[in-house]
Protein backbone atom coordinates (compact mmCIF):
# COMPACT_ATOMS: atom_id res chain seq x y z
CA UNK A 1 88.97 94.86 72.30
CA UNK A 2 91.37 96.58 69.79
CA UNK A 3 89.40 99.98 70.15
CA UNK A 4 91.16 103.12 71.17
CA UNK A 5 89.63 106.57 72.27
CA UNK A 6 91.33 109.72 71.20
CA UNK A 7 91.79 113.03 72.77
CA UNK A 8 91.57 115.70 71.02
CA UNK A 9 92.17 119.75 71.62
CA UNK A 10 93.47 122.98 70.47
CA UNK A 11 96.79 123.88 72.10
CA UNK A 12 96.69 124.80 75.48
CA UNK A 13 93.24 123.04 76.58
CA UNK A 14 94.26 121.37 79.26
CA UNK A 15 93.71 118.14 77.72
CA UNK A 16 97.35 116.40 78.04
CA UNK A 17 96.97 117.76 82.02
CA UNK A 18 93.49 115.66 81.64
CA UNK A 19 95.53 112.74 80.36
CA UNK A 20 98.02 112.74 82.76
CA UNK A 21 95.41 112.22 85.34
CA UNK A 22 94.08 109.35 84.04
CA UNK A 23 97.22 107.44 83.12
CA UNK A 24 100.01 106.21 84.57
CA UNK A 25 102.34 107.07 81.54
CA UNK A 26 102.87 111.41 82.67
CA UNK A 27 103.18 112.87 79.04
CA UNK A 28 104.61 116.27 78.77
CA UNK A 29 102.11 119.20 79.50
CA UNK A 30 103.74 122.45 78.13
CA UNK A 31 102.42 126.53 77.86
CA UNK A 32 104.32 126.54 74.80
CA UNK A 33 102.54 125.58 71.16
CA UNK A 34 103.57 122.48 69.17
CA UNK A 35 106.04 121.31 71.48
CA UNK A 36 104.62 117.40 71.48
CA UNK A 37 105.43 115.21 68.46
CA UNK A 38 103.77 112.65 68.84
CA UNK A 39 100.66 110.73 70.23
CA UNK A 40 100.79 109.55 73.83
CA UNK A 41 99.04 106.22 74.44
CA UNK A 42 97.72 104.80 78.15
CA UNK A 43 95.85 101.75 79.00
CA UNK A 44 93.63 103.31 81.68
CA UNK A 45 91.69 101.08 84.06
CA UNK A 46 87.80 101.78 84.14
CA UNK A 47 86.85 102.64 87.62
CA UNK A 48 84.10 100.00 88.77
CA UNK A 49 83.00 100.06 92.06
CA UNK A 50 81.16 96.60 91.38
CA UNK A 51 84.52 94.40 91.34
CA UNK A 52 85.43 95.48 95.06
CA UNK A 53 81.48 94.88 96.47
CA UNK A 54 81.80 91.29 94.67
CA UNK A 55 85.49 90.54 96.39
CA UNK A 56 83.95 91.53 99.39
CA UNK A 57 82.00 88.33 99.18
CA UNK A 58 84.19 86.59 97.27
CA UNK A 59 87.06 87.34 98.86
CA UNK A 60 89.78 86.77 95.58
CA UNK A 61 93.67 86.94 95.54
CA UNK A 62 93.26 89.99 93.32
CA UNK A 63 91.06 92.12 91.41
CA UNK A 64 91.41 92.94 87.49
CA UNK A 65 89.64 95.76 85.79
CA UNK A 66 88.55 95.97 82.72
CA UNK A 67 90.70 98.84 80.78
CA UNK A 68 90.54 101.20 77.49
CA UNK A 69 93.09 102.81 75.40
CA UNK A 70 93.47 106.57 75.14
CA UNK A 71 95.55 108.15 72.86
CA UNK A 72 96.74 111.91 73.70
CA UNK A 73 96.83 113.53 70.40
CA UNK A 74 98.98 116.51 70.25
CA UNK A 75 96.97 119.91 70.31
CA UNK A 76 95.93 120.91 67.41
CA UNK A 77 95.69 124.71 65.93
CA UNK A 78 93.10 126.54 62.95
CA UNK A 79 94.24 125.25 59.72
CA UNK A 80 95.67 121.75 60.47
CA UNK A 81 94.49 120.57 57.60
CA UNK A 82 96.17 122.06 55.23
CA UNK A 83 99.51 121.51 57.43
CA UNK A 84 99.29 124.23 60.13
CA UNK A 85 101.16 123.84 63.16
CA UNK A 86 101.63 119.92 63.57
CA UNK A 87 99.35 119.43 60.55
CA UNK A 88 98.21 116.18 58.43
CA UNK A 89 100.07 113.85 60.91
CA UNK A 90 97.67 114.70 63.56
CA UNK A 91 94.50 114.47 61.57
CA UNK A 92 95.77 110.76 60.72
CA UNK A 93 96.13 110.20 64.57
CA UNK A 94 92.86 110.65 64.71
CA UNK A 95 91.70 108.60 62.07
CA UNK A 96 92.70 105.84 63.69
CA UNK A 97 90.80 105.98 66.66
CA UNK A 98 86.92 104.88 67.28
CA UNK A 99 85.82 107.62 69.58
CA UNK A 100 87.05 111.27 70.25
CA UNK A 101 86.87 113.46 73.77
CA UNK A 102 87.32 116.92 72.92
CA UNK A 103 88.68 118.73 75.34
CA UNK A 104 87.89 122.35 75.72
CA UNK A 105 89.59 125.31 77.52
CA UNK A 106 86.89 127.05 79.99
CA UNK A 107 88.82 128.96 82.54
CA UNK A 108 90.01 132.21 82.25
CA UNK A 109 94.14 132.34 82.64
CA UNK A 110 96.31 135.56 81.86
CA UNK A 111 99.49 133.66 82.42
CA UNK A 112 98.61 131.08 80.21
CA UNK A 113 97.31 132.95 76.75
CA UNK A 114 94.33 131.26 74.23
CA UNK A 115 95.92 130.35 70.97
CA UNK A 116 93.14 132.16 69.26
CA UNK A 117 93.60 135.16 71.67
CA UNK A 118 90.44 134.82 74.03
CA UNK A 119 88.55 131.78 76.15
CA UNK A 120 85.67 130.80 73.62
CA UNK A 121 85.03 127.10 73.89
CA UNK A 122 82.19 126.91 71.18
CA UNK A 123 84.69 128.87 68.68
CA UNK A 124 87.13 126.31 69.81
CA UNK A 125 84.14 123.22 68.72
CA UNK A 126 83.72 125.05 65.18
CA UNK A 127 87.49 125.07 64.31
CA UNK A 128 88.21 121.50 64.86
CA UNK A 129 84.70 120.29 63.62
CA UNK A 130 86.28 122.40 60.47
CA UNK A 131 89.44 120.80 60.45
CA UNK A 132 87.70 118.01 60.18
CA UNK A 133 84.92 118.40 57.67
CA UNK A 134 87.55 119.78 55.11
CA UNK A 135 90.15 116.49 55.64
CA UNK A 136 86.50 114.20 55.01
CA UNK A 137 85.58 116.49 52.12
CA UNK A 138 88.58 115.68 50.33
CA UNK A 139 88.43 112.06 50.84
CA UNK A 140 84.29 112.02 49.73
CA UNK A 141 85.39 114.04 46.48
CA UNK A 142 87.99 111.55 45.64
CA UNK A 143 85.45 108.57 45.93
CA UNK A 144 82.99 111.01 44.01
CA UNK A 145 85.74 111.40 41.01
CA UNK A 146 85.69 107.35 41.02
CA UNK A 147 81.39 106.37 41.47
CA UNK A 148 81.21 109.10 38.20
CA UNK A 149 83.52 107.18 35.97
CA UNK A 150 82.04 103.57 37.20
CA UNK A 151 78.41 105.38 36.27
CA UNK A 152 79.75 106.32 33.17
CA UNK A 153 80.47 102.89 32.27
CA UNK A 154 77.19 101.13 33.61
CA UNK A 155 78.68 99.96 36.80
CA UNK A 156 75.86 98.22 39.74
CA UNK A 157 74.99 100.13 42.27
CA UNK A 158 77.07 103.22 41.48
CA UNK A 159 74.65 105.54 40.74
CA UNK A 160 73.01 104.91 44.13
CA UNK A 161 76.36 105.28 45.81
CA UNK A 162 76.77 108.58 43.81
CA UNK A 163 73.70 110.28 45.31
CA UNK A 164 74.58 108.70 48.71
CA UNK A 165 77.95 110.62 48.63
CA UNK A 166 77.35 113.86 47.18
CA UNK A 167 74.45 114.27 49.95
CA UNK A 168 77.28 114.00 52.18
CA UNK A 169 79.49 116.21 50.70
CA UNK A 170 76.58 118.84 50.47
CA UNK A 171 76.47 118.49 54.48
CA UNK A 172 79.90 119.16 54.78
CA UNK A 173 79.68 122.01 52.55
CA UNK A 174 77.33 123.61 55.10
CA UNK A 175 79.49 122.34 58.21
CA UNK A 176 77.56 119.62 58.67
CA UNK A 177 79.41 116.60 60.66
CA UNK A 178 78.61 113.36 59.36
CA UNK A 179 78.17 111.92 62.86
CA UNK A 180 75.04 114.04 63.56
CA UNK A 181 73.28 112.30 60.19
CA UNK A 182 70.77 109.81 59.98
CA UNK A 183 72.57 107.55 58.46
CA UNK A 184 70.87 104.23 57.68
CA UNK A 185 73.09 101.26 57.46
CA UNK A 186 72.41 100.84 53.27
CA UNK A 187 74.22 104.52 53.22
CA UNK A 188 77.06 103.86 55.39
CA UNK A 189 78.02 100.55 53.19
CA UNK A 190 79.33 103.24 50.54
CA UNK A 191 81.61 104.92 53.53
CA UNK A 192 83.11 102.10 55.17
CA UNK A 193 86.21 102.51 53.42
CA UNK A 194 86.82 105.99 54.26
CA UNK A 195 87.07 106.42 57.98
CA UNK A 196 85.99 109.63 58.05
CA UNK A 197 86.88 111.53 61.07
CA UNK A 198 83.31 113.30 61.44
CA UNK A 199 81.43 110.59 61.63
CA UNK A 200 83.85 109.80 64.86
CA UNK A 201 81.59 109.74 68.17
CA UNK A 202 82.42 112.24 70.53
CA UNK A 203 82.12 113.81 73.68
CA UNK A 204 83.00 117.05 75.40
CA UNK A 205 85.14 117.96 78.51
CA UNK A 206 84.65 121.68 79.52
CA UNK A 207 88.30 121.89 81.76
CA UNK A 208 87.18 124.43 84.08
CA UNK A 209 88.71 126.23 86.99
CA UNK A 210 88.94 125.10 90.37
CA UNK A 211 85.70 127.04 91.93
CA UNK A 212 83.98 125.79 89.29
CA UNK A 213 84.03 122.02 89.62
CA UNK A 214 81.09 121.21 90.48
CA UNK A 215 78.51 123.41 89.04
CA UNK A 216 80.66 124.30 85.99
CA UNK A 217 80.53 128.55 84.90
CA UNK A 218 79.26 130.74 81.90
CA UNK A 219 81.62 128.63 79.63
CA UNK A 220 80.36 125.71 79.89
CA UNK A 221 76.88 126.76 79.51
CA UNK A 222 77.19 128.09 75.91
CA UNK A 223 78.66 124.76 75.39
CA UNK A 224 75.61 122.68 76.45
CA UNK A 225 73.51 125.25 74.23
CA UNK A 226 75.39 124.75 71.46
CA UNK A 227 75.93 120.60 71.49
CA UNK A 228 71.80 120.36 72.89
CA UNK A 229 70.75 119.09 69.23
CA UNK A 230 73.67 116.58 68.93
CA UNK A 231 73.81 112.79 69.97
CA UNK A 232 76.76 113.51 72.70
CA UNK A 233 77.67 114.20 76.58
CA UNK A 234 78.99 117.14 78.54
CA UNK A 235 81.51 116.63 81.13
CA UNK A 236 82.88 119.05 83.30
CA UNK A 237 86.41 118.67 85.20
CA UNK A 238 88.59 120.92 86.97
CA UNK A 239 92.09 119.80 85.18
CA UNK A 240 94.35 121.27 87.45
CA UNK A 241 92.41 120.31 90.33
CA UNK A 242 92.35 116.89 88.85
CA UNK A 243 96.10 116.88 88.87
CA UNK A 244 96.73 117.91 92.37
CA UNK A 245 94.38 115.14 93.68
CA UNK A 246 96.31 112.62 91.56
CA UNK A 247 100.02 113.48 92.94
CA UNK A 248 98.43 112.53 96.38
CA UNK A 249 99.42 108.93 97.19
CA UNK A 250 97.15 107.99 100.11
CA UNK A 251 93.60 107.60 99.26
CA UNK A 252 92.40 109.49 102.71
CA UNK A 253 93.84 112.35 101.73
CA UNK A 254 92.80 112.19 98.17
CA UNK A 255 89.14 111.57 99.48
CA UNK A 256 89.65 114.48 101.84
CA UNK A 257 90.71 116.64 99.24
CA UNK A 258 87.89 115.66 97.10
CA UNK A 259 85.11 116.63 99.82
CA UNK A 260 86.97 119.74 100.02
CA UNK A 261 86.10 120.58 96.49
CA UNK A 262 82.71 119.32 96.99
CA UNK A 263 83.12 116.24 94.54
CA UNK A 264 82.51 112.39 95.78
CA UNK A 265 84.96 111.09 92.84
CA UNK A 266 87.92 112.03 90.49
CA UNK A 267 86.11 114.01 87.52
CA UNK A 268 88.34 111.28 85.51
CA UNK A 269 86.58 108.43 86.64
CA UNK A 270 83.55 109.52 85.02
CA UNK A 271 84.97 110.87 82.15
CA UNK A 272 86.97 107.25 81.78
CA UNK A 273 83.35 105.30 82.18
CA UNK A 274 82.03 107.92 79.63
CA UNK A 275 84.87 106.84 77.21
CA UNK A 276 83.50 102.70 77.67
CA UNK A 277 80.12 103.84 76.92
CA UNK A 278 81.03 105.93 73.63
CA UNK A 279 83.10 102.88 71.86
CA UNK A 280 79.86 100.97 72.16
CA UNK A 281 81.67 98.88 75.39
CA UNK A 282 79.99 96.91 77.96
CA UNK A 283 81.96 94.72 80.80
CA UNK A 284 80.90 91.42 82.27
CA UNK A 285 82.33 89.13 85.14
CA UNK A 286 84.02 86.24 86.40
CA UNK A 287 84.25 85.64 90.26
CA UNK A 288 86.03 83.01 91.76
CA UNK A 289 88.78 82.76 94.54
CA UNK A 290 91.86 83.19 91.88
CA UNK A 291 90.07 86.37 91.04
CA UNK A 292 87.42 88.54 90.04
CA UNK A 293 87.75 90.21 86.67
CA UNK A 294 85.88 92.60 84.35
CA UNK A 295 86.05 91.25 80.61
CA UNK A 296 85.14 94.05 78.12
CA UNK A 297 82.88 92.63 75.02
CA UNK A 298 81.02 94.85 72.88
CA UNK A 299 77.67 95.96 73.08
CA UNK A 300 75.51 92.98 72.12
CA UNK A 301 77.86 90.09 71.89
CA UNK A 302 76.50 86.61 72.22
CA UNK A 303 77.99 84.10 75.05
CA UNK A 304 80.48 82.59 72.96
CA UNK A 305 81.66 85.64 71.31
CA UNK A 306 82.01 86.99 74.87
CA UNK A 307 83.87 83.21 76.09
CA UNK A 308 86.47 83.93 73.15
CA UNK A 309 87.11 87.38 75.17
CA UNK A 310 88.57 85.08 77.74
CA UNK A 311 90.05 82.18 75.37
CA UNK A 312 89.79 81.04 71.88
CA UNK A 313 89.13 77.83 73.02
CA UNK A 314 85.83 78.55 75.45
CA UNK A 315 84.46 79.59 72.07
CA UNK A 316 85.25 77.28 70.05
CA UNK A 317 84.03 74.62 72.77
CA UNK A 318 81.09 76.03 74.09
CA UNK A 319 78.58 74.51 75.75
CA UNK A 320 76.51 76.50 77.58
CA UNK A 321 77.34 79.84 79.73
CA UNK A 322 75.67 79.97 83.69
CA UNK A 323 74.89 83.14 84.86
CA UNK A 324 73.88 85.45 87.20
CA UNK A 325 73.04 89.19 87.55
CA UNK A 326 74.95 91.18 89.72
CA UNK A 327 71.99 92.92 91.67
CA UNK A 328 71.27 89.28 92.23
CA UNK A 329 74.73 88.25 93.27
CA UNK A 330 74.72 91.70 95.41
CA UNK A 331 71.60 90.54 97.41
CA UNK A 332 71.92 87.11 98.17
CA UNK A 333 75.67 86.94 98.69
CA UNK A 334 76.60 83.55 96.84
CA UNK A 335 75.96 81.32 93.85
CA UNK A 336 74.07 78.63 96.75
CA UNK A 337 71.97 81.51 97.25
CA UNK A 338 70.58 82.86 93.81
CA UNK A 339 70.48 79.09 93.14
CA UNK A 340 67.94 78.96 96.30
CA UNK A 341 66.30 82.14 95.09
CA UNK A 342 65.66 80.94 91.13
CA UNK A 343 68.14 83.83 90.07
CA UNK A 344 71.08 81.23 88.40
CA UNK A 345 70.18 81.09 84.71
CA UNK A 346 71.80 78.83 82.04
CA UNK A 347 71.84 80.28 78.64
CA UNK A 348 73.00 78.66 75.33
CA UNK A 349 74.22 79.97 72.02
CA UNK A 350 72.02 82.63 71.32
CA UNK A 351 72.28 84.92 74.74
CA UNK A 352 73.30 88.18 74.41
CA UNK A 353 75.06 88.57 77.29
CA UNK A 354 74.29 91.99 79.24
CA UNK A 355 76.30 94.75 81.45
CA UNK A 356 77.09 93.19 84.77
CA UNK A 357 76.66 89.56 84.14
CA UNK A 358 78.36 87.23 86.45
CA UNK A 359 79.28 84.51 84.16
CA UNK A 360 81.34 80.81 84.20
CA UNK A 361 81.34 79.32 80.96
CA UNK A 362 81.29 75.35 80.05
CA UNK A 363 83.05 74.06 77.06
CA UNK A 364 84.72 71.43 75.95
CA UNK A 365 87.25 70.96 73.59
């Protein structure tokens, strides 16, 4: 799945520290403004507690998870778009990626000042939602400038597209992102060519301070007020906490450090699931004693679009795909078993295949 997650932040956010903890490629985290480049890129593994219950019955040479590709995009700073601190560059960063996590700064730190000079996370939402808006407005008043001409001239369909756009732009005039319209899919047709970023899907990580990790602070709570009304999700994660817990190399101590802080998990590890969810991912299996693997498909993906996740060829021979569900695998312990129990399915063509399936897939080419 060529699908890549960006994240996104003013300078000094915390959100290259939140990077760092998540991949295995340590990009530079600085106090200093604008002293990144460029974009930092990590294949990060999506913690799934599911693969190491099924090798427990399975008992495989090795277990692959299924991964997704985040892209550290250099902070950014109040008038980016017109070339401000890193600038245009940036903003093009982001319009090549599917999904956003916006990382925002919600601790309180005299040694380490607020580019805007004071900790004010939903001031920090507005200017990058503005950075934003004014990059897409320039884009949908170019492609304005063009449907008026074709209109001019009698052109299909461009009159429609016309009043499709300039609804947009009149959203965008009032700070409007396009993400939190109701699009329907005859609209979007007349956007597809943009990729506008604010119509990106995103979701926020409030980096908080240590003590408060698990019940978040004051901060965070004018966030959740002021995202309530949009489609999106609220994380919370202690950054620098994060970042001490992944320097520790044995996973007692990591766990032990963990219950100290009163978490059961790495904030990251939800934050990386969150990630699969928002670029519309889903993950299904294959078990065997070679090994058991999480494939990622998209949401809604037939069997043999899912088989050609695995090969070209197991989708261009498909037969059939047999499956089970993992609950079902979980409970009874082998294939023998759900075959016993009337929980082994074969599907053809047509099956969409869902989160967790266990799958083996006949073909013949």
């Amino acid at each position: 799945m060529s699908l890549k997650c960006g994240i996104v932040g003013l300078t000094n956010s915390g959100k290259t520290t939140i990077f760092n903890c998540m991949s295995s490629s340590k990009a530079e985290a600085s106090r200093a403004a604008f002293t990144s480049s460029k974009s930092n890129i990590g294949i990060i593994p999506v913690p799934d507690d599911r693969l190491y219950r099924l090798d427990a019955l399975i008992k495989s040479q090795k277990i692959i998870p299924a991964t997704v590709e985040i892209v550290d995009i250099p902070g950014l700073a109040k008038g980016s778009s017109h070339g401000e601190g890193i600038g245009n560059k940036f903003l093009a960063d982001i319009q090549k990626t599917d999904a956003l996590i916006h990382v925002l700064r919600c601790f309180d730190d005299e040694m380490l000042p607020h580019i805007e000079g004071s900790v004010d996370p939903v001031r920090d939402i507005e200017i990058l939602e503005l950075e934003l808006q004014v990059k897409d407005l320039e884009m949908i008043e170019r492609k304005i400038q063009k449907y008026e001409k074709l209109t001019k001239i009698g052109e299909k369909d461009a009159r429609r597209g016309l009043e499709v756009l300039q609804h947009i732009k009149e959203n965008l005039d009032n700070f409007n992102s396009i993400r939190n319209l109701k699009l329907t899919d005859e609209e979007r047709k007349y956007l597809t060519d943009l990729f506008l970023l604010t119509d990106i899907p995103v979701l926020y990580v409030c980096n908080v301070d240590d003590a408060s990790a698990v019940g978040g602070n004051a901060y965070v709570d004018r966030v959740k007020e002021a995202v309530k009304h949009e489609d999106t999700e609220v994380i919370i994660i202690a950054g620098k906490l994060e970042a001490e817990i992944a320097e520790l190399d044995n996973q007692d101590d990591r766990m032990a450090f963990l219950a100290d802080a009163g978490l059961k998990e790495p904030g990251v590890n939800k934050l990386i699931r969150s990630a699969y969810k928002l670029l519309n991912l889903e993950s299904f299996f294959t078990a065997g004693p070679k090994e058991v693997r999480a494939w990622t498909i998209h949401r809604g993906m037939t069997a043999p679009q899912a088989s050609g996740v695995i090969h070209s060829d197991l989708e261009r021979g498909f037969i059939r795909a047999e499956v089970m569900k993992y609950d079902d695998f979980i409970r009874y312990g082998s294939e023998h078993a759900c075959k016993e129990a009337g929980k082994f399915y074969v599907e053809g063509k047509s099956y969409i295949v869902q989160e967790g399936d266990i799958i083996h897939i006949r073909f013949n080419v």
